[in-house]
N, C-alpha and C. Protein backbone atom coordinates (compact mmCIF):
# COMPACT_ATOMS: atom_id res chain seq x y z
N UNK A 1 293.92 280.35 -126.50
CA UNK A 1 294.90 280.96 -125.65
C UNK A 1 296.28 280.40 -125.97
N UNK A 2 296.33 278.95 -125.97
CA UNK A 2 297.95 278.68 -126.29
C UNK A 2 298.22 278.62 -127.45
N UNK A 3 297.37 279.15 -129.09
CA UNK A 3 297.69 279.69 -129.80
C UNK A 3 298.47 280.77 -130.07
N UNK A 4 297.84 281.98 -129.25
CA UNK A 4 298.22 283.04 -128.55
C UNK A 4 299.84 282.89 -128.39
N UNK A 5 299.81 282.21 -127.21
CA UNK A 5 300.79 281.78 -126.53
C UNK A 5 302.56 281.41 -127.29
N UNK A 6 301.57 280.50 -127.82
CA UNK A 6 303.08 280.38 -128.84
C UNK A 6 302.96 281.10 -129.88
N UNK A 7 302.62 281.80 -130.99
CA UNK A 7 302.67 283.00 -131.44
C UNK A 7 303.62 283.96 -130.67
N UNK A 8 303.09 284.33 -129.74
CA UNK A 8 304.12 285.34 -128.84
C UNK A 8 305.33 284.97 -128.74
N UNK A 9 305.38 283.80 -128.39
CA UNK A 9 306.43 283.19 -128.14
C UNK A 9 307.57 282.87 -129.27
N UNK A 10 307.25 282.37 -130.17
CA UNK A 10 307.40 282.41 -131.48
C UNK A 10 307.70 283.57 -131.93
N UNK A 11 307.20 284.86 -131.82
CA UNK A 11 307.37 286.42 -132.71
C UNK A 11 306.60 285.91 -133.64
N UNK A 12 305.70 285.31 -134.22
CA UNK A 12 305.18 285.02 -135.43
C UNK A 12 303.42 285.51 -134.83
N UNK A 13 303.34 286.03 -136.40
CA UNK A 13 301.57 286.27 -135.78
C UNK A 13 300.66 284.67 -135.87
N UNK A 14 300.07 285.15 -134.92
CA UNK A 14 298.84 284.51 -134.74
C UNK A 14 298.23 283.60 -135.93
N UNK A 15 298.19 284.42 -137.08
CA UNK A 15 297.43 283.24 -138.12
C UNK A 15 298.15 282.09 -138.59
N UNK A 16 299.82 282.75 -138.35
CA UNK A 16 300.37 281.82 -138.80
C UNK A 16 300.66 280.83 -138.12
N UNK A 17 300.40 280.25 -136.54
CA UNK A 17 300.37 279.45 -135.67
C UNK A 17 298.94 278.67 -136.12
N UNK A 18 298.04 279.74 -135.95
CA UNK A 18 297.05 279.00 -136.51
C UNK A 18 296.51 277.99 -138.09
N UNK A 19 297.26 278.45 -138.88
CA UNK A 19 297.29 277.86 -140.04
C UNK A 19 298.16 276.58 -139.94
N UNK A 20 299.18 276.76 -139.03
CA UNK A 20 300.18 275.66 -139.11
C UNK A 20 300.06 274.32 -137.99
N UNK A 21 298.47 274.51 -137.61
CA UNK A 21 297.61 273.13 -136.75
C UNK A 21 297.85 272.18 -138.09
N UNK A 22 297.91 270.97 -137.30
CA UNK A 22 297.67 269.54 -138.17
C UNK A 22 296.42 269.27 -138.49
N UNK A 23 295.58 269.92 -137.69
CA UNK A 23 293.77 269.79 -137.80
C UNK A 23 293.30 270.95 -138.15
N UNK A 24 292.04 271.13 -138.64
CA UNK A 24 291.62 272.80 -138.78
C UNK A 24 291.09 272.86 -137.31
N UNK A 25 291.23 274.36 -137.25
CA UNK A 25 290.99 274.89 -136.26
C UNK A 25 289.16 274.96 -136.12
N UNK A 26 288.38 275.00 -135.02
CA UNK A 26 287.45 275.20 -135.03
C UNK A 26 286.88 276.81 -135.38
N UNK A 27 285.57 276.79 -135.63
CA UNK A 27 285.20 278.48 -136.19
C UNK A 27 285.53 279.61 -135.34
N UNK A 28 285.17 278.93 -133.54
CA UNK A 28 285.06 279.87 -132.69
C UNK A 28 286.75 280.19 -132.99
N UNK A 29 287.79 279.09 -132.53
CA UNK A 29 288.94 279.06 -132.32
C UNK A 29 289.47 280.65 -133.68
N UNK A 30 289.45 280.06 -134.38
CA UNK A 30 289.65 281.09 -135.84
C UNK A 30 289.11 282.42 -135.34
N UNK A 31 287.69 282.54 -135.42
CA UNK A 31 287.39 283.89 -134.86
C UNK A 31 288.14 284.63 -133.99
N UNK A 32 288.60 283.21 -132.88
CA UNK A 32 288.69 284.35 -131.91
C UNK A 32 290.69 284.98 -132.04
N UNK A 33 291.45 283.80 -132.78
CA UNK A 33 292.87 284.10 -133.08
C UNK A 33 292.71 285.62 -134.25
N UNK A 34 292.04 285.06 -135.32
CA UNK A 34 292.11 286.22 -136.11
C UNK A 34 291.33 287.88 -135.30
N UNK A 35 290.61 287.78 -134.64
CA UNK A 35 290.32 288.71 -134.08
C UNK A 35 291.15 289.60 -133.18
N UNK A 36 291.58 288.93 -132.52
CA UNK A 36 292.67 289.56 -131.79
C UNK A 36 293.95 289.98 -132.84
N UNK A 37 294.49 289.20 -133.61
CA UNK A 37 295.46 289.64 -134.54
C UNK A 37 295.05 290.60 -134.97
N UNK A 38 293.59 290.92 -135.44
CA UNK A 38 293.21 292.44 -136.31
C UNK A 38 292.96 293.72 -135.38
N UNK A 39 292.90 293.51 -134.20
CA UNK A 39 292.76 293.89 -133.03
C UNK A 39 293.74 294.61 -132.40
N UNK A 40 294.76 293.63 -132.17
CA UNK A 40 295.84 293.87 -131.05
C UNK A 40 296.49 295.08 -130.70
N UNK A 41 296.00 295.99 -131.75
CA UNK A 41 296.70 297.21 -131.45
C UNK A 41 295.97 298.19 -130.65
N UNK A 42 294.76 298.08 -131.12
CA UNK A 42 293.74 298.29 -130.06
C UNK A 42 293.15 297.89 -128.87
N UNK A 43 293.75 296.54 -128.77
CA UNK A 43 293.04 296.05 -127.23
C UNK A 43 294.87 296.28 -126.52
N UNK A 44 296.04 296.11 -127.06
CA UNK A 44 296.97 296.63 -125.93
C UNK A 44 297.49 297.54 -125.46
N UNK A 45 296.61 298.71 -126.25
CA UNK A 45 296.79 300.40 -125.90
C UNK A 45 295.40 300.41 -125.01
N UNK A 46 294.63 299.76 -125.09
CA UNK A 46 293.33 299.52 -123.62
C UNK A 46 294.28 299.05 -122.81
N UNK A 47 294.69 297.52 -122.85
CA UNK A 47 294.92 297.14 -121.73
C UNK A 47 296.14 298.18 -120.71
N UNK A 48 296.90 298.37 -121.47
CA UNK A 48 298.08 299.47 -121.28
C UNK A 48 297.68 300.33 -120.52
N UNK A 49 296.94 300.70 -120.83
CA UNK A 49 296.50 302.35 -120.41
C UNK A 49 295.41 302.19 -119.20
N UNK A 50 294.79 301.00 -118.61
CA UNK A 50 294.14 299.99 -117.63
C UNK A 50 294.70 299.39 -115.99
N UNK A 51 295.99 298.77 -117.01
CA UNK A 51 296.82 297.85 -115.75
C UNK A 51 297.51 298.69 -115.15
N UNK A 52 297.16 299.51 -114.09
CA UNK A 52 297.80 300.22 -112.81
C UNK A 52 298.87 299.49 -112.62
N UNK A 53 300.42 300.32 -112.90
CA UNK A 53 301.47 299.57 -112.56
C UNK A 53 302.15 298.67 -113.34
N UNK A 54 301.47 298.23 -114.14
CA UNK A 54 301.97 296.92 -114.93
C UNK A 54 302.15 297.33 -116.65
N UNK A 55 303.11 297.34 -116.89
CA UNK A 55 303.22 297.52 -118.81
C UNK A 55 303.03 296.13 -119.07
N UNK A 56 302.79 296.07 -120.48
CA UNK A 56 302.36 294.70 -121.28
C UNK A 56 303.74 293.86 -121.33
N UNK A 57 304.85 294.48 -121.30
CA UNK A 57 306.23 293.95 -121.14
C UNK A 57 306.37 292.79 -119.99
N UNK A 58 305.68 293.60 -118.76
CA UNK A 58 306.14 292.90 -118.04
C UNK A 58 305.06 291.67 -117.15
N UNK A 59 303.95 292.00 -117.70
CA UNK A 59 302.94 290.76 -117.53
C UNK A 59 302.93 289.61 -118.08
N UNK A 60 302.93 288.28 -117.27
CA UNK A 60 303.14 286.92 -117.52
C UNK A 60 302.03 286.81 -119.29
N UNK A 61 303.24 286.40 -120.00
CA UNK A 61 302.34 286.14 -121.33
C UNK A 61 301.33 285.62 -121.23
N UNK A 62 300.62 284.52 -120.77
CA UNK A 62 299.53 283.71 -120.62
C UNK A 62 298.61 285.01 -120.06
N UNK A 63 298.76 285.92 -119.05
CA UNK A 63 297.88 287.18 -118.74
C UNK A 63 297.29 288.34 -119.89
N UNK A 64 298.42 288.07 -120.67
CA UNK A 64 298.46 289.13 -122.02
C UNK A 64 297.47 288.46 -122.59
N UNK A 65 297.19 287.18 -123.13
CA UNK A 65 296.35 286.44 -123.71
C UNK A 65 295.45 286.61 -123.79
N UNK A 66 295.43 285.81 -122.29
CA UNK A 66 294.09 286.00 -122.01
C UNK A 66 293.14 287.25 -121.60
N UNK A 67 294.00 288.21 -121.79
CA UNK A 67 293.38 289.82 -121.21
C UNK A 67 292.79 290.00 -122.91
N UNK A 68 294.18 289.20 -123.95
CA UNK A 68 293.52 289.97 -125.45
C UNK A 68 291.87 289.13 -126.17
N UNK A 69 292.16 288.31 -125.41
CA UNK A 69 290.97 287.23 -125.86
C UNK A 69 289.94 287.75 -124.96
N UNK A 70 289.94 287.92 -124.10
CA UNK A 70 288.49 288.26 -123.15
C UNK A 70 288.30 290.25 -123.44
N UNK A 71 289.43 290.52 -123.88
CA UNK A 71 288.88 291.98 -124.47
C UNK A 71 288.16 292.05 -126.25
N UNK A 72 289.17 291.16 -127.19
CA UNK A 72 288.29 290.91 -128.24
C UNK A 72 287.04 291.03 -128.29
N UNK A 73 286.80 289.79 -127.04
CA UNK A 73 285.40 289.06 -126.93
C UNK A 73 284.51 290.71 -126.52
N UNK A 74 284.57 291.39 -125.61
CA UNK A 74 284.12 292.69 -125.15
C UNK A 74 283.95 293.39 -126.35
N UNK A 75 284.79 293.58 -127.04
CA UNK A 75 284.93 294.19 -128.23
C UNK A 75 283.79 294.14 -129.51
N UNK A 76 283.99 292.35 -130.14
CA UNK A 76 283.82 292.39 -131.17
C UNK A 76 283.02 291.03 -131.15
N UNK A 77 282.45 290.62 -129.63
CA UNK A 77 281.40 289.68 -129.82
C UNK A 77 279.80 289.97 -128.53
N UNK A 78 279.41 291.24 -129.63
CA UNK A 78 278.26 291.46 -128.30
C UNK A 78 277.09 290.35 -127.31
N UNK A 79 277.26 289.16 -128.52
CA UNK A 79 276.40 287.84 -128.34
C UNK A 79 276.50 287.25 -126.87
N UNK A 80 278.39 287.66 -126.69
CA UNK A 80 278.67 286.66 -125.33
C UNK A 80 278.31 288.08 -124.16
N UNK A 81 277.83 287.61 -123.14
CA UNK A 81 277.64 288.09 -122.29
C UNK A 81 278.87 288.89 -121.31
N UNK A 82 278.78 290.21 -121.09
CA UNK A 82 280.02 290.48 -120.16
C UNK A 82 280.54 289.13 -118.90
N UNK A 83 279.58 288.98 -118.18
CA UNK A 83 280.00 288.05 -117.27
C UNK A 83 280.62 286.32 -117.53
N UNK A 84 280.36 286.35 -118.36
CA UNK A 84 280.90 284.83 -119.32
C UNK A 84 282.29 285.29 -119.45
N UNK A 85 282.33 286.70 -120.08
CA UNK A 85 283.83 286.62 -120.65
C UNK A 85 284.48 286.82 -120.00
N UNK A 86 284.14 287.44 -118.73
CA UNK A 86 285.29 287.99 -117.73
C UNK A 86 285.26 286.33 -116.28
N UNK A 87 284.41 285.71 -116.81
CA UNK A 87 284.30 284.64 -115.87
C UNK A 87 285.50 283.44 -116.33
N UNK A 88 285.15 283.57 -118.04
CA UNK A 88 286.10 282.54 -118.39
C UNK A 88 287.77 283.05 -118.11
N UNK A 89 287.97 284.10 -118.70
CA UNK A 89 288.74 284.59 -118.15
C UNK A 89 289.46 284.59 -117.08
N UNK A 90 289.25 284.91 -116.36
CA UNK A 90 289.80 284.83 -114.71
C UNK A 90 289.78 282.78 -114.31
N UNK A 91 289.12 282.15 -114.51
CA UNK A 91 289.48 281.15 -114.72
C UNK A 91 290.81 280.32 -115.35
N UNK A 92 290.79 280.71 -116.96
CA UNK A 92 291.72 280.16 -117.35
C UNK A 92 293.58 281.17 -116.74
N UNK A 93 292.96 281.99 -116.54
CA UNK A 93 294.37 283.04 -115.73
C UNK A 93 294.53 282.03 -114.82
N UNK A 94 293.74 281.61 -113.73
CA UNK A 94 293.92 280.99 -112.17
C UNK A 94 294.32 279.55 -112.75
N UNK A 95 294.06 279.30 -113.79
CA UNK A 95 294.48 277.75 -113.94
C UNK A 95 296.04 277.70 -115.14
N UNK A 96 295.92 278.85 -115.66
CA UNK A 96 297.48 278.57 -116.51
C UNK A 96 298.23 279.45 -115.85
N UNK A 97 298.37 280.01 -115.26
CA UNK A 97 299.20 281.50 -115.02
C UNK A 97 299.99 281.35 -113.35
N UNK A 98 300.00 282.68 -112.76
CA UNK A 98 300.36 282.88 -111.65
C UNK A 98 299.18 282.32 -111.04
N UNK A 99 299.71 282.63 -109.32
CA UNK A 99 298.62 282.26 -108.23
C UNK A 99 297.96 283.66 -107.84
N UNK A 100 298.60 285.11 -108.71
CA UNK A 100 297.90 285.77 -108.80
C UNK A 100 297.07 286.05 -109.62
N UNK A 101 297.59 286.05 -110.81
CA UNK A 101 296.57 286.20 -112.36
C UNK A 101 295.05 286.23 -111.94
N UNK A 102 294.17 285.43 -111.07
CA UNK A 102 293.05 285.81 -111.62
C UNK A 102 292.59 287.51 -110.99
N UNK A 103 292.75 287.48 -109.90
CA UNK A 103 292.89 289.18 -109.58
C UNK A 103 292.69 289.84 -110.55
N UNK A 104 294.25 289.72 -110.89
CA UNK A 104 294.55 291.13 -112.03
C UNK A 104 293.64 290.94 -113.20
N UNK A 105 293.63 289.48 -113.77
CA UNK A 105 293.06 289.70 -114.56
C UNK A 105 291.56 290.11 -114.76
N UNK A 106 290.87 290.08 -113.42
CA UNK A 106 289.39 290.39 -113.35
C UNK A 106 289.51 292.10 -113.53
N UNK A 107 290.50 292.05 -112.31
CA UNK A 107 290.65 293.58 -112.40
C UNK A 107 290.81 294.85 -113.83
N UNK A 108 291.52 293.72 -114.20
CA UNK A 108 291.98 294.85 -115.65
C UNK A 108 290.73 294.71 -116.30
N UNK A 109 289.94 293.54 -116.56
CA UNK A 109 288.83 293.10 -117.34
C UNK A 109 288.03 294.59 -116.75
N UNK A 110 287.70 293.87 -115.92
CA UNK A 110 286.42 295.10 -115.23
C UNK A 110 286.53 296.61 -115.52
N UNK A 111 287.87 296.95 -115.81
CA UNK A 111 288.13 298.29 -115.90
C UNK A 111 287.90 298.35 -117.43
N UNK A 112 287.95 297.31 -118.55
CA UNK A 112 288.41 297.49 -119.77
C UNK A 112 286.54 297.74 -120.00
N UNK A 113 285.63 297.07 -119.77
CA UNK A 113 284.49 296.72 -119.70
C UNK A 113 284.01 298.04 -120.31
N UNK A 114 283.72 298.88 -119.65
CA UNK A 114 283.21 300.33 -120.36
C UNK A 114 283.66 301.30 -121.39
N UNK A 115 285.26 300.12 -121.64
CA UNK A 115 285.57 301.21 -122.67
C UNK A 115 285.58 300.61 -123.96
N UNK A 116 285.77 298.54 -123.68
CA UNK A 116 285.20 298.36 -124.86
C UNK A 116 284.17 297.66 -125.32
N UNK A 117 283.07 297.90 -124.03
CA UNK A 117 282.02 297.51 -124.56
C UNK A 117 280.98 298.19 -123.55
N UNK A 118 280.92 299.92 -123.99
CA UNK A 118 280.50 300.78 -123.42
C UNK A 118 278.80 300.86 -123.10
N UNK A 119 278.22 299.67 -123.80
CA UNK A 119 276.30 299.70 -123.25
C UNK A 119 276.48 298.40 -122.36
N UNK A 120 277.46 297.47 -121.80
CA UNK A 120 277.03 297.36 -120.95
C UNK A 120 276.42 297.59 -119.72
């Protein structure tokens, strides 16, 4: 997530935050940055088209994140369980973010759920 984070923040993609750790990154960590980078165009025309009210503009970056990481995961890791991802999720929202974030972010999750990971 605070890969993510500063990337965004930065304007620089994702791999290149990630390449530029002093340590290697772990496998999951990698998976899950490069995934979303190959992704992103597709999980923020979901989330977009999801968040009642809210454009991607104007949601607390740390929400964007973590909405693109727990949609990836929906996406492009059938292994993890829906409820894991939307659990971790809403977690790390309630602990980095607003005192609203985990709401929304369950909320948007839950809605994203069938569209991108339609046999749940």
């Amino acid at each position: 997530m605070m890969l993510l984070y500063e990337a965004e923040s930065k304007s620089v993609p994702a791999t290149e935050v990630l390449a530029a750790q002093i340590s290697p990154a772990d496998e999951l960590t990698t998976l899950l940055v490069e995934g979303v980078e190959h992704n992103q165009t597709q999980l923020d025309a979901a989330i977009a088209a999801l968040a009642k009210g809210w454009t991607l503009a104007r949601m607390p970056t740390i929400d964007r994140s973590v909405l693109r990481i727990a949609g990836f995961e929906l996406l492009g890791r059938p292994d993890v369980p829906v409820a894991v991802v939307l659990n971790e999720a809403v977690e790390l929202a309630k602990r980095f973010s607003t005192d609203d974030s985990g709401r929304f972010v369950n909320g948007v999750l839950s809605a994203l759920v069938p569209v991108l990971r339609p046999t749940a």
